[in-house]
N, C-alpha and C. Protein backbone atom coordinates (compact mmCIF):
# COMPACT_ATOMS: atom_id res chain seq x y z
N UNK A 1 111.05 89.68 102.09
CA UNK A 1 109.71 89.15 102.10
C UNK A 1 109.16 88.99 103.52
N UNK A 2 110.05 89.20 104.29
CA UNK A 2 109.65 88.75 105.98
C UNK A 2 108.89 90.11 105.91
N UNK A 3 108.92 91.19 105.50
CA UNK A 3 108.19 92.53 106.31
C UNK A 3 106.66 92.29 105.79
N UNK A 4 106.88 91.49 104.46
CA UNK A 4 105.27 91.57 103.55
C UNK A 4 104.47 90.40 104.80
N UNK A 5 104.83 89.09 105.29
CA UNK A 5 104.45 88.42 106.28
C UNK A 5 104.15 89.09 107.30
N UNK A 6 104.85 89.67 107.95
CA UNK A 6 104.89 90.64 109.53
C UNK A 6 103.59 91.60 109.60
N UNK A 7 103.77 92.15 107.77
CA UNK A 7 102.07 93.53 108.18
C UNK A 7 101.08 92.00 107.80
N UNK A 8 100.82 91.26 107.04
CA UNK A 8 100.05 90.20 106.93
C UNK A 8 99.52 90.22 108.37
N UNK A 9 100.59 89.69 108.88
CA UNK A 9 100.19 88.91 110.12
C UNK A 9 99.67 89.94 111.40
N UNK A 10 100.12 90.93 111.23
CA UNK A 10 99.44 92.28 112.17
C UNK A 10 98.45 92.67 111.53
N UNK A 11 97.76 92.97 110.14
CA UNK A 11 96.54 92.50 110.11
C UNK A 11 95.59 91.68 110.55
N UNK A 12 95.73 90.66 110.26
CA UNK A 12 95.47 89.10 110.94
C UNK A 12 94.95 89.34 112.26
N UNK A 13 96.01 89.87 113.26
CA UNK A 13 95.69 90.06 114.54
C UNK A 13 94.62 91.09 115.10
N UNK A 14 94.84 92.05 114.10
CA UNK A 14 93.99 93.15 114.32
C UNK A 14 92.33 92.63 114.00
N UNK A 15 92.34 92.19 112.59
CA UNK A 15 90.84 91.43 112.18
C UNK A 15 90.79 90.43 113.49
N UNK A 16 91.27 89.63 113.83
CA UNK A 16 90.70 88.43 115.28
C UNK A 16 90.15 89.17 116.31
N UNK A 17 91.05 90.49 116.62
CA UNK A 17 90.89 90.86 118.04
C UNK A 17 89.37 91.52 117.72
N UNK A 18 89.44 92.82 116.15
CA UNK A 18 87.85 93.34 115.91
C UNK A 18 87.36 92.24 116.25
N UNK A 19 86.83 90.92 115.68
CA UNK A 19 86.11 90.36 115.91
C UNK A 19 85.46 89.97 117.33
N UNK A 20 86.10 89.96 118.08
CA UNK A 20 85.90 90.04 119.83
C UNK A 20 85.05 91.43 120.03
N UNK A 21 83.81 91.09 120.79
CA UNK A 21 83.03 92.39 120.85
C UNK A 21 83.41 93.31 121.69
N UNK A 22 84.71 93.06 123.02
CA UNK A 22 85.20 93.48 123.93
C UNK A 22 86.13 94.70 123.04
N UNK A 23 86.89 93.80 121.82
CA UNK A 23 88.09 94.72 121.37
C UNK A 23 87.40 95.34 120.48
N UNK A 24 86.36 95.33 120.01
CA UNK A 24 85.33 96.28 118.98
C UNK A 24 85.45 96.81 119.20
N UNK A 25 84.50 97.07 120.27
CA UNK A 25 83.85 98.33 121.10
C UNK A 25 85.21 99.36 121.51
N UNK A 26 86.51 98.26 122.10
CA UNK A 26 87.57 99.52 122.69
C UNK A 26 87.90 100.10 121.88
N UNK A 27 87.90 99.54 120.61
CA UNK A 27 88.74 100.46 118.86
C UNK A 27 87.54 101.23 118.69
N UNK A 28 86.42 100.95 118.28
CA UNK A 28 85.37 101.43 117.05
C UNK A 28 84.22 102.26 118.25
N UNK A 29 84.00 101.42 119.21
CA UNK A 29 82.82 102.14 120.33
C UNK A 29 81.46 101.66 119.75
N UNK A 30 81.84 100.42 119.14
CA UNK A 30 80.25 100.08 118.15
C UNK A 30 80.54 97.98 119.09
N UNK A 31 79.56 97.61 118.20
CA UNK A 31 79.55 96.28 118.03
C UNK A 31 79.39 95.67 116.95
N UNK A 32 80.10 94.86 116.62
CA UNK A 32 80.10 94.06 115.38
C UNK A 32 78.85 93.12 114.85
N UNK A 33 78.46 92.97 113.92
CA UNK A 33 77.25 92.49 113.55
C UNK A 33 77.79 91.31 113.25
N UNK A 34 77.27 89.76 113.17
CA UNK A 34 77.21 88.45 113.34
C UNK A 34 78.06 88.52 111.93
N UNK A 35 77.56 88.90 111.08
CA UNK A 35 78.17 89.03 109.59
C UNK A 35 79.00 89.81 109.88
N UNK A 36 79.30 90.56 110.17
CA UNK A 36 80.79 91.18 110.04
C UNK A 36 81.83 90.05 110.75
N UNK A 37 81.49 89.96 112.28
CA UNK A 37 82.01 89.15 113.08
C UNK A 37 82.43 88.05 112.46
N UNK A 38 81.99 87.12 111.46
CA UNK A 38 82.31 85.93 110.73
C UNK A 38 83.19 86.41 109.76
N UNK A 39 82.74 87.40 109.10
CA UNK A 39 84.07 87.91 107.87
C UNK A 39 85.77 88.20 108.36
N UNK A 40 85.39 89.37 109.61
CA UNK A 40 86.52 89.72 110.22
C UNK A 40 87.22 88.10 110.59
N UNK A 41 86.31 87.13 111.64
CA UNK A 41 87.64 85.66 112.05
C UNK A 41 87.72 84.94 110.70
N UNK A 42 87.03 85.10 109.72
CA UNK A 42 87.54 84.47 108.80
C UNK A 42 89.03 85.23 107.69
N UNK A 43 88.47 86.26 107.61
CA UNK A 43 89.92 86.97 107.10
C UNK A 43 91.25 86.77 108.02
N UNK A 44 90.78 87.07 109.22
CA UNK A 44 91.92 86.62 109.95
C UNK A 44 93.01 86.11 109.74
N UNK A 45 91.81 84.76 109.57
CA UNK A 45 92.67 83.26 110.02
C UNK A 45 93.32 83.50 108.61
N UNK A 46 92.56 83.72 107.33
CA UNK A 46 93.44 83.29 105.87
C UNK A 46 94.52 84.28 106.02
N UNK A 47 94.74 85.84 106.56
CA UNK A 47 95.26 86.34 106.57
C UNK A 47 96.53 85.43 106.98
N UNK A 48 96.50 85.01 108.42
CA UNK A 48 97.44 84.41 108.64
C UNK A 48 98.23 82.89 107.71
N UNK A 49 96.84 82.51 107.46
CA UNK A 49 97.99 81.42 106.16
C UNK A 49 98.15 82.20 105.32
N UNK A 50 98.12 83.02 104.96
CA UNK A 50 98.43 83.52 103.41
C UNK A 50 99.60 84.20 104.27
N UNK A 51 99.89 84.39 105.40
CA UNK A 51 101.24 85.43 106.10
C UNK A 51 102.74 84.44 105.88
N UNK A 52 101.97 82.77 105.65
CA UNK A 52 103.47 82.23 105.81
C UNK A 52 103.83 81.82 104.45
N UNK A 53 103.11 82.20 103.10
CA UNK A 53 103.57 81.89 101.87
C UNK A 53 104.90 82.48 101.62
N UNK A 54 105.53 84.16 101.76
CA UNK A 54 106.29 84.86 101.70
C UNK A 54 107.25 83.67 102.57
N UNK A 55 107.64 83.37 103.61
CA UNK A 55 108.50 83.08 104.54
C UNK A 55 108.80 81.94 104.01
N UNK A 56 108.15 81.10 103.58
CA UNK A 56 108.40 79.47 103.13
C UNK A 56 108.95 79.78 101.78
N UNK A 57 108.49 80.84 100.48
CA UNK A 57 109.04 81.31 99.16
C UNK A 57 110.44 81.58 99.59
N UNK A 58 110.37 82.31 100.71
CA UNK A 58 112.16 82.70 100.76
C UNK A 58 113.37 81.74 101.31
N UNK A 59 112.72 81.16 102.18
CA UNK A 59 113.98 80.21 102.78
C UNK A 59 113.24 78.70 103.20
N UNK A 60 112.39 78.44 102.26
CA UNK A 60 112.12 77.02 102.31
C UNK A 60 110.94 76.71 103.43
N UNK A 61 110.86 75.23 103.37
CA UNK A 61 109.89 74.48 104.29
C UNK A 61 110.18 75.25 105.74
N UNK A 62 111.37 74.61 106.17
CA UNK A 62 112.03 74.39 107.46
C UNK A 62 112.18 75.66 108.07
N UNK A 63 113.26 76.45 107.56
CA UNK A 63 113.52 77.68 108.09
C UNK A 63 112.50 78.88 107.86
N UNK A 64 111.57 78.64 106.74
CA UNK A 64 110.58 79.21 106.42
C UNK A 64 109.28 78.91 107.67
N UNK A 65 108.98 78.25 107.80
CA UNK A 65 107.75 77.88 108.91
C UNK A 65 108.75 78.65 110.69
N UNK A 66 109.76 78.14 110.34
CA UNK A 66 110.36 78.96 111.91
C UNK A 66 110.16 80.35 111.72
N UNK A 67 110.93 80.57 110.50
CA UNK A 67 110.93 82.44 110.29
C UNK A 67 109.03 82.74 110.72
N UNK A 68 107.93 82.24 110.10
CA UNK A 68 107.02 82.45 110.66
C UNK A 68 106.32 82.63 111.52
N UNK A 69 106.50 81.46 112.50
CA UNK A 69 106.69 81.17 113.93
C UNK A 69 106.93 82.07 114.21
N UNK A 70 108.01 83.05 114.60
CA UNK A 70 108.77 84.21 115.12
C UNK A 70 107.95 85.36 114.78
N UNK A 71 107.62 85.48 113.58
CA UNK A 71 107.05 86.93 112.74
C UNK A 71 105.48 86.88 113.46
N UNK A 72 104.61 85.29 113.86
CA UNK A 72 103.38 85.51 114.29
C UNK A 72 103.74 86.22 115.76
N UNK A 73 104.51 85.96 116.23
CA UNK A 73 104.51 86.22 117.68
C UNK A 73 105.59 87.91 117.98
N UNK A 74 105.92 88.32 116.90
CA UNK A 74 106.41 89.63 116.92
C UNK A 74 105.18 90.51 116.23
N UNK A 75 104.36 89.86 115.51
CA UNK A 75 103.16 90.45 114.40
C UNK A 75 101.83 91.10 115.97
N UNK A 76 101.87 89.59 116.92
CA UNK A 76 101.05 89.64 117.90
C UNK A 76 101.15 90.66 118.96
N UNK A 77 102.31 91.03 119.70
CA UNK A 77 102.76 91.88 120.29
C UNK A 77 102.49 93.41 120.27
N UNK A 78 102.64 93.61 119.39
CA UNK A 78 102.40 95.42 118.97
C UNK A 78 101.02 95.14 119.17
N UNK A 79 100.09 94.63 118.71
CA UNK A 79 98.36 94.57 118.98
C UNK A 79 98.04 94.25 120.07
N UNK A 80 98.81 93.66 120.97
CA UNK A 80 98.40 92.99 122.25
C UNK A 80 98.26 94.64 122.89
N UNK A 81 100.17 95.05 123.11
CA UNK A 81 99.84 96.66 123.47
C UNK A 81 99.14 97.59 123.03
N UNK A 82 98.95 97.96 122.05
CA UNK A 82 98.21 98.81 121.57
C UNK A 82 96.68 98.30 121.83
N UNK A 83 96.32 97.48 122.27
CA UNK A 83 95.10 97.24 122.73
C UNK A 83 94.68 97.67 123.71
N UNK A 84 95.84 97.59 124.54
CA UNK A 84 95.72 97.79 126.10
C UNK A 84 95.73 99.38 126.19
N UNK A 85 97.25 100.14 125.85
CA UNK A 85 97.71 101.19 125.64
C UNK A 85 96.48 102.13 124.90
N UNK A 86 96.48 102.03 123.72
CA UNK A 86 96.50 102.97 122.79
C UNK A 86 95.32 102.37 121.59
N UNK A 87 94.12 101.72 122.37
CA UNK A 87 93.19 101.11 121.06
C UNK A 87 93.35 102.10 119.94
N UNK A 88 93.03 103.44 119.78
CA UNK A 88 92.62 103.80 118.44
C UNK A 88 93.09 104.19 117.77
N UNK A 89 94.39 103.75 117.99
CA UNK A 89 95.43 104.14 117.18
C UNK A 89 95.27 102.96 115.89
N UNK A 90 94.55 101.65 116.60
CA UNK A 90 95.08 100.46 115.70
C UNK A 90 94.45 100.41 114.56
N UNK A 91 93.73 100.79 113.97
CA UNK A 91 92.89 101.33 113.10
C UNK A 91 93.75 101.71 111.85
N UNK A 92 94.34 103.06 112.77
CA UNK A 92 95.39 103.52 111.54
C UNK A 92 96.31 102.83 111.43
N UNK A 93 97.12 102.11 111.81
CA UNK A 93 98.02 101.12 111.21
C UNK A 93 97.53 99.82 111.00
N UNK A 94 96.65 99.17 110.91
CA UNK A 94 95.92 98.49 109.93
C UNK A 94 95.52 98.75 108.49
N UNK A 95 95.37 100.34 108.19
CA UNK A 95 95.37 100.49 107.30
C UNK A 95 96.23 100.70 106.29
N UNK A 96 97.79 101.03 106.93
CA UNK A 96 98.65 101.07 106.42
C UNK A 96 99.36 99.86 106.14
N UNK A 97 98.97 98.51 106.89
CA UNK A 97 100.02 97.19 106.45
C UNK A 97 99.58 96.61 104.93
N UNK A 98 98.35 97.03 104.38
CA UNK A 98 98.43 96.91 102.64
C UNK A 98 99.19 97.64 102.10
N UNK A 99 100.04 98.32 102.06
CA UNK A 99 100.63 99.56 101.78
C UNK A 99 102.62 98.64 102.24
N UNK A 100 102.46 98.20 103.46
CA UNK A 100 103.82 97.96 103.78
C UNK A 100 103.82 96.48 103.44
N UNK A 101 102.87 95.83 103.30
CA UNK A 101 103.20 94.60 102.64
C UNK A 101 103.59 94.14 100.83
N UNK A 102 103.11 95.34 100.37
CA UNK A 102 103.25 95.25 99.26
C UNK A 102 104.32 96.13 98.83
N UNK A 103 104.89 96.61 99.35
CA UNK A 103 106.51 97.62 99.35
C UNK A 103 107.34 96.49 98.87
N UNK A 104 107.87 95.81 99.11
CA UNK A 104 108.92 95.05 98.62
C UNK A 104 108.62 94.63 96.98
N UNK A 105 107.06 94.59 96.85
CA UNK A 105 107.13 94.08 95.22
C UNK A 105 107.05 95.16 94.42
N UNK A 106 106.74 96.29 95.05
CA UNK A 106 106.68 97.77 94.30
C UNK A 106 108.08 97.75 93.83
N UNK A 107 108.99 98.05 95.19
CA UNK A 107 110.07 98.54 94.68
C UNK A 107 111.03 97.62 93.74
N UNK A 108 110.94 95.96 93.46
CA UNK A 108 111.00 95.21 92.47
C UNK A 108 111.11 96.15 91.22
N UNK A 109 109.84 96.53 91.05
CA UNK A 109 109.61 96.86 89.24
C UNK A 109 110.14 98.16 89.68
């Protein structure tokens, strides 16, 4: 369940940073409209609480909120670089963390 948290949460990061008109423009070459801008920090942020349900389901309060802790700040990293590095790449792997977050319940059934 930690990998379904991890693309969560690299989503998450990716929607905050779009929202910044600086990191728009370096991904997209546009600017974000006031309404978008509010949707994107608001998905964000739920993105990110909804990133630590998985982690707390698997190993509780305690070790669950740490496992999180860790996963926001490994989730953050790859977007930090790829911001710097490689903006337009981030795009395409944003689109793929619905896809890798939901792998673990696929392969369930």
């Amino acid at each position: 369940m930690e990998i379904t948290s991890l693309a969560l949460c690299f989503l998450a990061f990716v929607a905050l940073a779009l929202a910044m008109d600086r990191h728009h423009g370096q991904v997209l070459n546009s600017r974000p409209s006031p309404r978008f801008r509010r949707f994107l920090r608001s998905g964000g942020w739920a993105l990110i609480m909804l990133s630590a349900a998985p982690c707390i389901a698997a190993s509780g309060w305690s070790i669950g909120l740490t496992w999180w802790l860790g996963i926001l700040t490994a989730a953050a990293m790859p977007v930090l670089l790829l911001l710097t590095y490689r903006p337009k790449t981030l795009p395409t792997l944003a689109a793929a963390c619905p896809l890798v977050a939901l792998a673990p319940f696929l392969i369930q059934f």
